[in-house]
Protein backbone atom coordinates (compact mmCIF):
# COMPACT_ATOMS: atom_id res chain seq x y z
CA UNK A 1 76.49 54.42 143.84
CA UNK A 2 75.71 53.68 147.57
CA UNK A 3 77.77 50.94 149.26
CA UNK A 4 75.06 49.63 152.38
CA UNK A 5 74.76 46.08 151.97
CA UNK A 6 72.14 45.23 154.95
CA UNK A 7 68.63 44.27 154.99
CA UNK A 8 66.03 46.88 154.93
CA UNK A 9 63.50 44.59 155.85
CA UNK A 10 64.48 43.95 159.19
CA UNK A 11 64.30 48.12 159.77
CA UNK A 12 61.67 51.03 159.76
CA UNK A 13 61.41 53.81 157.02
CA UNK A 14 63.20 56.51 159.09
CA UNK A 15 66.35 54.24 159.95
CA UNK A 16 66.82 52.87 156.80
CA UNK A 17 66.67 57.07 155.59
CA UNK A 18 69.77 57.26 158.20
CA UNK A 19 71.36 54.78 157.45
CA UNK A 20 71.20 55.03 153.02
CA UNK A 21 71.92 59.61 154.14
CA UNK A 22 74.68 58.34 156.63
CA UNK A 23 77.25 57.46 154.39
CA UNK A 24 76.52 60.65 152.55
CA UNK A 25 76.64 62.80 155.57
CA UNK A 26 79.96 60.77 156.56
CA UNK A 27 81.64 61.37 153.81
CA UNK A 28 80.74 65.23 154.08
CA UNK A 29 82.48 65.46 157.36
CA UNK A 30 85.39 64.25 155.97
CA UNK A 31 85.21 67.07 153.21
CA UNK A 32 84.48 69.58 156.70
CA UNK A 33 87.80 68.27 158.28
CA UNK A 34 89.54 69.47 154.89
CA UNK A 35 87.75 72.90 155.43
CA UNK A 36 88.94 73.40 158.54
CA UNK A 37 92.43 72.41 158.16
CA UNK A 38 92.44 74.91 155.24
CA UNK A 39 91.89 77.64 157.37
CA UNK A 40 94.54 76.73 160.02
CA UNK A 41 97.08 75.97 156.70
CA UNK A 42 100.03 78.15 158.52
CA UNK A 43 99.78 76.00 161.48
CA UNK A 44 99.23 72.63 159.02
CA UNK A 45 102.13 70.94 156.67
CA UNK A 46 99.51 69.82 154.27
CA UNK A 47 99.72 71.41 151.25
CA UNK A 48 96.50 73.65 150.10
CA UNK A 49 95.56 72.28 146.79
CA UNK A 50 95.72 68.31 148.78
CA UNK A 51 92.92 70.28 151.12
CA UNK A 52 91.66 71.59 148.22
CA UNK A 53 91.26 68.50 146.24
CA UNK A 54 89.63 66.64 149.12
CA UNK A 55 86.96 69.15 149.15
CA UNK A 56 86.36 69.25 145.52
CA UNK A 57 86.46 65.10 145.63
CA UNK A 58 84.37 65.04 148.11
CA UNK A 59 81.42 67.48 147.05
CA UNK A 60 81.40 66.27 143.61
CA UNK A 61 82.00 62.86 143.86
CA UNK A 62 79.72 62.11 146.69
CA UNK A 63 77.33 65.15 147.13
CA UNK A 64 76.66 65.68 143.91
CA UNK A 65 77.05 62.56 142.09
CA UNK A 66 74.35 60.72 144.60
CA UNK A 67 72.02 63.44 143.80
CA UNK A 68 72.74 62.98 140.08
CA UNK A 69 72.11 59.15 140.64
CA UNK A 70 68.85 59.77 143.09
CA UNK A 71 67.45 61.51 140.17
CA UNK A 72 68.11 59.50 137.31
CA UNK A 73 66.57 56.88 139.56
CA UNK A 74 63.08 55.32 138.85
CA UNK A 75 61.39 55.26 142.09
CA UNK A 76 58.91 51.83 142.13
CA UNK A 77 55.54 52.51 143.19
CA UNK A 78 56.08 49.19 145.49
CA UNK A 79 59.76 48.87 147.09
CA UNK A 80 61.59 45.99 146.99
CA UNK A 81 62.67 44.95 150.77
CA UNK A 82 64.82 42.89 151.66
CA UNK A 83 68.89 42.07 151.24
CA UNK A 84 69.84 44.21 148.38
CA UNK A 85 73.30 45.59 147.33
CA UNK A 86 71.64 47.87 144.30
CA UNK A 87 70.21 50.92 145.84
CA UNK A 88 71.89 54.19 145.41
CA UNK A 89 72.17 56.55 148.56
CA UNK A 90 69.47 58.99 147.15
CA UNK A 91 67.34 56.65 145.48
CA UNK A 92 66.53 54.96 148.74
CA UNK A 93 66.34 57.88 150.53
CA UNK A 94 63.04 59.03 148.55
CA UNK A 95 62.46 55.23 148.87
CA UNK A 96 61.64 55.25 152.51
CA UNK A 97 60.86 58.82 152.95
CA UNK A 98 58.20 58.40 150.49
CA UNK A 99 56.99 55.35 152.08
CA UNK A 100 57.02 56.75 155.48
CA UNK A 101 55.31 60.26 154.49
CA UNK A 102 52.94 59.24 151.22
CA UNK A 103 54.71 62.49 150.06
CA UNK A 104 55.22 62.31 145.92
CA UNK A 105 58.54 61.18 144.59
CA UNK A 106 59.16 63.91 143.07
CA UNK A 107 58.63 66.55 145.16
CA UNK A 108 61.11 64.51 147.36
CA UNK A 109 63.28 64.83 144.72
CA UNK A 110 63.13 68.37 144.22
CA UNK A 111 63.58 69.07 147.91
CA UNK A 112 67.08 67.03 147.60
CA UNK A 113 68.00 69.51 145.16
CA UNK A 114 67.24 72.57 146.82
CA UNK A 115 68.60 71.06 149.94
CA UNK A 116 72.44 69.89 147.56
CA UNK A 117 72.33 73.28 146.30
CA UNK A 118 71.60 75.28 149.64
CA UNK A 119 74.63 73.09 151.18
CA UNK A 120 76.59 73.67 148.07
CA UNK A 121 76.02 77.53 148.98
CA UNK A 122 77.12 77.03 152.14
CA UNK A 123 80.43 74.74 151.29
CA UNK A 124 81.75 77.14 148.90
CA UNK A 125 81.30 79.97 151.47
CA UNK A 126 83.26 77.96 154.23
CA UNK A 127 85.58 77.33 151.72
CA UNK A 128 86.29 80.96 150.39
CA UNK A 129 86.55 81.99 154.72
CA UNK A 130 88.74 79.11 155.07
CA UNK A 131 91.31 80.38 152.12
CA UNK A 132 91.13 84.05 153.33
CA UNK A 133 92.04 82.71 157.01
CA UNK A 134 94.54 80.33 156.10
CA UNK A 135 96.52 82.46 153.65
CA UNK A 136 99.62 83.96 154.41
CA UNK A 137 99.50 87.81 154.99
């Protein structure tokens, strides 16, 4: 579930996209911090499976979840606007982008998933270099 309580009336398609994709992206970084200290773990006293927890808590419980919720989402062929605390991050990003472009909902919606799984790809292979660097040997 996304957490912006604002009003997307008083802002174009392409900043409300930011802003709904920010917290998203925000709380990615936060998952990247946990990547990197993994591979400096020698140098680090926190433990690996903390680092490794954060990442998995992260990725699934942001990353994934929103997507699961941006999907499961009706999308409204007119959008509400206005101050509203029910949107989900995902939801409202094919919201606006759809709005903004006149591209289909769903083809939105697929190109979130490639785009989760792609970054998924890309997570797990950070995260298997960070292990193999921050090991002992």
């Amino acid at each position: 579930m996304g957490c912006n309580l604002y009003d997307s009336s008083r802002m174009g398609d392409l900043a409300n996209v930011l802003v709904n994709f920010g917290g998203v992206i925000f709380t990615q970084l936060l998952c990247w911090v946990a990547v990197l200290l993994l591979s400096a773990a020698e140098r680090v006293a926190i433990k690996q499976w903390m680092l490794l927890s954060v990442i998995g808590i992260t990725w699934l419980g942001d990353a994934i979840l929103q997507l699961v919720q941006g999907l499961l989402a009706s999308v409204p062929q007119v959008l509400p606007r206005g101050p509203e605390s029910t949107y989900t991050d995902y939801q409202a990003v094919v919201w606006f982008l759809r709005d903004q472009t006149g591209v289909a909902a769903s083809a939105l919606q697929a190109a979130l998933v490639v785009a989760t799984f792609a970054y998924s790809a890309v997570l797990l292979f950070a995260t298997r270099w960070a292990l193999k660097r921050g090991s002992p040997r």
